[in-house]
Protein backbone atom coordinates (compact mmCIF):
# COMPACT_ATOMS: atom_id res chain seq x y z
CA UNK A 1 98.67 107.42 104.68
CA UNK A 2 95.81 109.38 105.19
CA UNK A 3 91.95 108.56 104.14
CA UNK A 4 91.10 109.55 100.66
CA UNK A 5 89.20 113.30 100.58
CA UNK A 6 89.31 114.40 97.05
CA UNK A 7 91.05 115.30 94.05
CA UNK A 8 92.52 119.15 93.46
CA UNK A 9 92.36 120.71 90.51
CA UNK A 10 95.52 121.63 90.15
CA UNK A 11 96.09 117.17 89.38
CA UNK A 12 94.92 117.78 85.97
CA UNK A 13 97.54 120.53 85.50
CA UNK A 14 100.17 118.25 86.47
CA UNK A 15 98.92 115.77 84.12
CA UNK A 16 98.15 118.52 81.39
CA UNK A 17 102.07 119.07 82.08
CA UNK A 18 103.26 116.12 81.56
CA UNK A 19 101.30 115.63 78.19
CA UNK A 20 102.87 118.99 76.99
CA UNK A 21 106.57 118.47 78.71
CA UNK A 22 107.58 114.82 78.96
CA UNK A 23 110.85 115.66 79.37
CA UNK A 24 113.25 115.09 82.76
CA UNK A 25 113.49 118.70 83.15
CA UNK A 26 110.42 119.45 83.79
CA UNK A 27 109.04 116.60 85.81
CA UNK A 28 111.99 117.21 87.88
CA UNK A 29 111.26 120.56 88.63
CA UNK A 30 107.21 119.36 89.69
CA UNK A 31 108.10 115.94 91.43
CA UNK A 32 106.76 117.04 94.35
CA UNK A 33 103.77 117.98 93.04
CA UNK A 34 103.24 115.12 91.30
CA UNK A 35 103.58 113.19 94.50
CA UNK A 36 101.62 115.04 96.64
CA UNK A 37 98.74 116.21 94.05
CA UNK A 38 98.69 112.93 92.44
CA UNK A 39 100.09 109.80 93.21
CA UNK A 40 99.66 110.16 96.72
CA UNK A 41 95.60 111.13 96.60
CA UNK A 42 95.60 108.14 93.55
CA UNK A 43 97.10 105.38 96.42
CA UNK A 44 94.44 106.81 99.33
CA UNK A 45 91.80 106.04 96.92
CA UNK A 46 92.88 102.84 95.64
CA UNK A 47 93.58 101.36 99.17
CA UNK A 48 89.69 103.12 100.28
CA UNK A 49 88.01 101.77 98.25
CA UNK A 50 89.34 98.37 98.66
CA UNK A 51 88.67 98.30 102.32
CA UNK A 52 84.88 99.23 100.80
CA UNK A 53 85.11 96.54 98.44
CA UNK A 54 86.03 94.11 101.14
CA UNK A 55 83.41 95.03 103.48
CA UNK A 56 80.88 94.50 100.92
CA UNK A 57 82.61 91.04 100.00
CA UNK A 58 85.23 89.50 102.08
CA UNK A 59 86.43 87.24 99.44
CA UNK A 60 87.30 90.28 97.94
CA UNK A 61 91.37 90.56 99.16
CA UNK A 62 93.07 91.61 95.77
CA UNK A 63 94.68 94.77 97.07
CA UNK A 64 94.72 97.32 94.28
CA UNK A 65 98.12 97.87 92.03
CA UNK A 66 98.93 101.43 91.56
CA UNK A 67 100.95 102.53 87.99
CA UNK A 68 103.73 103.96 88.07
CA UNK A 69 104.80 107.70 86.17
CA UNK A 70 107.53 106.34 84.42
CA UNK A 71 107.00 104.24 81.04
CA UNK A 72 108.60 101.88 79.68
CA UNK A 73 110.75 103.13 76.29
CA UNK A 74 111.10 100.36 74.89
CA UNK A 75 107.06 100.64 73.94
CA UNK A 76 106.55 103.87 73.36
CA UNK A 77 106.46 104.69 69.68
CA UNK A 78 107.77 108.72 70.88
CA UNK A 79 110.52 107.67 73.78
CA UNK A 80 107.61 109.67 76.40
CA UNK A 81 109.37 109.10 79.72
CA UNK A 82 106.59 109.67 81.56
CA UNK A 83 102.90 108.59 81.85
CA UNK A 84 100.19 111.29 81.38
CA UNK A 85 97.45 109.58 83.24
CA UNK A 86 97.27 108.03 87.03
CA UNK A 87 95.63 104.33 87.17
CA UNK A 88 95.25 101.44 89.52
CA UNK A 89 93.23 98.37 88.96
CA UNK A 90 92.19 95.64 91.76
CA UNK A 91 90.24 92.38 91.25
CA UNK A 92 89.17 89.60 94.25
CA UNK A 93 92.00 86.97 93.23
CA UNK A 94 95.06 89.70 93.94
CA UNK A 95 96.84 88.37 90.78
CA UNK A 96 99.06 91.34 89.18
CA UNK A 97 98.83 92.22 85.21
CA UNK A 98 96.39 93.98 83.98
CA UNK A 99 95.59 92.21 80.98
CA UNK A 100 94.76 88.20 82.75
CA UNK A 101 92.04 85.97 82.85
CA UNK A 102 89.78 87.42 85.26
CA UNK A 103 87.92 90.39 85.24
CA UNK A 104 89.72 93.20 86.60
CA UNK A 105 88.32 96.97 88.31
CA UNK A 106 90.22 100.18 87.00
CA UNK A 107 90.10 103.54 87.58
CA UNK A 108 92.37 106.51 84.98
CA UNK A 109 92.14 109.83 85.03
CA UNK A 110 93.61 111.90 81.99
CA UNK A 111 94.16 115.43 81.74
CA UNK A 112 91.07 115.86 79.58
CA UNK A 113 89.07 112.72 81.29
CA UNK A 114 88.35 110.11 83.56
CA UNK A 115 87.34 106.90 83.04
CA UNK A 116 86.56 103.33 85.24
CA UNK A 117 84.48 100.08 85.21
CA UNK A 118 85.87 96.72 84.84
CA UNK A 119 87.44 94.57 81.57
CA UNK A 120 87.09 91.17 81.32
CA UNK A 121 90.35 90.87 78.64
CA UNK A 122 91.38 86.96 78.78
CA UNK A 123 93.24 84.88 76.16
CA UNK A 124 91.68 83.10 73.79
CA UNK A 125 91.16 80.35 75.89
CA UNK A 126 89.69 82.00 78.40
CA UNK A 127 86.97 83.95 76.10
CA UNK A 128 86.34 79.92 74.54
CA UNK A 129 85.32 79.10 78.45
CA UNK A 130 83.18 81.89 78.61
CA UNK A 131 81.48 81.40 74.91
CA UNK A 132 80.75 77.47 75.56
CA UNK A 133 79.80 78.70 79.42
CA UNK A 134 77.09 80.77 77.43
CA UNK A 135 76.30 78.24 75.45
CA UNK A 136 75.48 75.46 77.86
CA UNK A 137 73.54 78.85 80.63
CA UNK A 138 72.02 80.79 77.54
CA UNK A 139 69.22 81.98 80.49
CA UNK A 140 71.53 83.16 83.12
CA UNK A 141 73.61 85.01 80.15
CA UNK A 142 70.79 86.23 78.78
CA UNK A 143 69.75 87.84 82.48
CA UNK A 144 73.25 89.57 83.28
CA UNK A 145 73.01 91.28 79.17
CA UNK A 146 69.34 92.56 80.08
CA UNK A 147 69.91 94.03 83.25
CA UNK A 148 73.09 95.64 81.62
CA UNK A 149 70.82 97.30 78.84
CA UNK A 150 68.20 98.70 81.26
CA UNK A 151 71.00 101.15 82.84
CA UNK A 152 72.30 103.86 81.40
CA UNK A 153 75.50 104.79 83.38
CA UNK A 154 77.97 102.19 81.70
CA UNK A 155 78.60 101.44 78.33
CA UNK A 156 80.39 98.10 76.58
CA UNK A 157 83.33 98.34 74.52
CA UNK A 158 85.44 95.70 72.51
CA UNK A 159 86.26 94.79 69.25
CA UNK A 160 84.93 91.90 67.73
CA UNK A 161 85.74 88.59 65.78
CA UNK A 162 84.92 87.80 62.53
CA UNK A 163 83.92 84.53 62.84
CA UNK A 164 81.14 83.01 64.99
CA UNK A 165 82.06 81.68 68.27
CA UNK A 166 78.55 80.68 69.18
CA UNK A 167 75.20 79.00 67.87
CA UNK A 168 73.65 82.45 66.52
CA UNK A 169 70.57 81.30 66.63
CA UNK A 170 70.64 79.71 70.31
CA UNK A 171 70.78 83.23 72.03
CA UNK A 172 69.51 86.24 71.63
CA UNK A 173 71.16 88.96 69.51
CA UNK A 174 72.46 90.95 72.82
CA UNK A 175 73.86 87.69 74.30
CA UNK A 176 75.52 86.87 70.50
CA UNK A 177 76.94 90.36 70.76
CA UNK A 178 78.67 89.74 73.88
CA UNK A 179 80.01 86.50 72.96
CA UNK A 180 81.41 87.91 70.08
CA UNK A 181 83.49 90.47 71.29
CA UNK A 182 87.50 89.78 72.00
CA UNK A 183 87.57 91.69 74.62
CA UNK A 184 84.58 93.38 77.14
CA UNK A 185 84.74 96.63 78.79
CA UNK A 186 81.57 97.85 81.21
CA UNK A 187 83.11 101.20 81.68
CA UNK A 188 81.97 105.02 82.33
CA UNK A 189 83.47 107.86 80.62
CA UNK A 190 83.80 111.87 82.25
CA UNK A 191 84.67 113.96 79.60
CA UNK A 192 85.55 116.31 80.51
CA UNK A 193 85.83 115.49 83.90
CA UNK A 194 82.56 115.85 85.98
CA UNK A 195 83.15 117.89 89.15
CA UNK A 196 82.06 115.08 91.49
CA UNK A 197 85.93 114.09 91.26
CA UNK A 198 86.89 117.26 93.14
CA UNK A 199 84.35 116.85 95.64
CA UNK A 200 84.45 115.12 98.91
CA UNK A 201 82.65 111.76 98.97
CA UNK A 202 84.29 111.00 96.00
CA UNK A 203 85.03 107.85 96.84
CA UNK A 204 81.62 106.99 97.82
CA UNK A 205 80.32 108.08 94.94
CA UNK A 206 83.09 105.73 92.96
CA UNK A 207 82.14 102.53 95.05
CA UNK A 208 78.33 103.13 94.90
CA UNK A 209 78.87 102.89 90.92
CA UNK A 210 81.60 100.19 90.86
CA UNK A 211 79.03 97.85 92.66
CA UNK A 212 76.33 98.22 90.19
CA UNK A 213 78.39 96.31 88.28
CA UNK A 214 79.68 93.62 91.28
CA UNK A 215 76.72 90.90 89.81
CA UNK A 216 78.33 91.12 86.27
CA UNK A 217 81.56 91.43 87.80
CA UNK A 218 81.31 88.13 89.98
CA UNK A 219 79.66 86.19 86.99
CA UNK A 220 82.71 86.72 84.68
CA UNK A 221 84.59 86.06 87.69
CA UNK A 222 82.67 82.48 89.03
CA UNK A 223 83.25 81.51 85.24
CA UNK A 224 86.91 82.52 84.79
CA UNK A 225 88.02 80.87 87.69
C-alpha cells in the first residue's frame, strides 16, 4: 500500500452517506468508494504514522488496529449496519481492545468532525493503581497536570466518581481532578473539520501533535504496566 498523502473531500460524503443511508443498498452501490476514499487512505495513515511513532520510540511496536464499516447489531439500539465514522487506535504494548488497561492513541473522523488524542480507560483496578500511584508521587503527578494546563491544543474529558478516591487535601485541586475521573481523555476536537486534513503533510501534522502528548502518554503507560 502506498504512503499516506491526504484525505479527499469527497470521504466525508461517503461518510455523510452512510449516516443518511445505512442500508445494504446503498453501501453496495458506493463500496468502492468507500474503499478507495476511505478505508484505504484510513490504513496508509494508521501504518505511517506508526513507523513515525517507532522511530521516535522503538519500544513503540503496537501496530495500529483499523475498524471495520460493519457494526455489530446486536448493539446498536437502530439495527445501523454500517459505521458512519473511520477509526484506528495503536498503543506501544500491541494488545487489541480498545477499552484495556493501558493508554491507548486514536484517531475518528465523522462526517461533521474529527477527533484524536489518547484515553487512558482501565478497570477499576487499574484507575485504583493509578490513584494510590498518585498518592505515594503527588510531585511527579502534579508536574504531568501542569504542563497539561499550560497548552491549549488538547482538552480532558471523563466523567467522574462520586466518592473520593484520594487524600483531597494531599494534592492539589488539578491533580484531585484527575484522580477523580473514571475515565481520562487528552483529546482534540475539528469541528467542523479543519482543512489541514485535506492537505498534504497531514500526517506530519498528526504525529507532531500526538507527541506533545508522548510524556503523559508514557507516564500512564510506565504506571499501567
Amino acid at each position: 500500500m502506498e504512503n499516506f498523502d491526504k484525505f479527499s473531500p469527497e470521504m466525508i460524503d461517503i461518510l455523510m452517506g452512510i449516516r443518511y443511508n445505512n442500508n445494504k443498498e446503498w453501501f453496495d452501490a458506493h463500496k468502492a468508494e468507500y474503499k478507495d476514499l476511505v478505508h484505504d487512505p484510513m490504513v496508509a495513515l494508521a501504518n505511517d504514522l506508526f513507523e513515525k511513532m517507532h522511530e521516535m520510540d522503538e519500544n513503540f511496536d503496537g501496530k495500529p488496529k483499523v475498524c471495520r464499516v460493519y457494526r455489530d447489531t446486536r448493539f446498536t439500539k437502530n439495527g445501523d449496519k454500517y459505521k458512519e465514522s473511520k477509526w484506528f487506535f495503536l498503543r506501544s504494548d500491541g494488545q487489541s481492545g480498545i477499552m484495556h488497561q493501558n493508554p491507548t492513541y486514536f484517531f475518528e473522523i465523522m462526517p461533521d468532525k474529527c477527533q484524536y488524542g489518547f484515553g487512558f480507560w482501565p478497570d477499576a483496578k487499574g484507575l485504583a493503581k493509578f490513584a494510590k500511584h498518585v498518592e505515594a508521587n503527588p510531585a511527579e503527578a502534579e508536574r504531568f497536570v501542569s504542563a497539561f494546563n499550560a497548552q491549549n491544543f488538547f482538552t480532558l474529558d471523563g466523567d467522574y466518581y462520586k466518592k473520593d478516591r484520594i487524600s483531597k487535601d494531599k494534592v492539589s485541586d488539578g491533580v484531585y481532578d484527575w484522580c477523580m475521573r473514571k475515565t481520562l481523555t487528552f483529546w482534540h476536537i475539528d469541528e467542523p473539520h479543519d482543512k489541514a486534513l485535506f492537505e498534504s503533510g497531514f500526517c506530519d501534522f498528526l504525529f507532531d501533535k500526538l507527541k506533545e502528548l508522548y510524556p503523559l502518554y508514557k507516564y500512564f503507560m510506565d504506571i499501567s504496566s
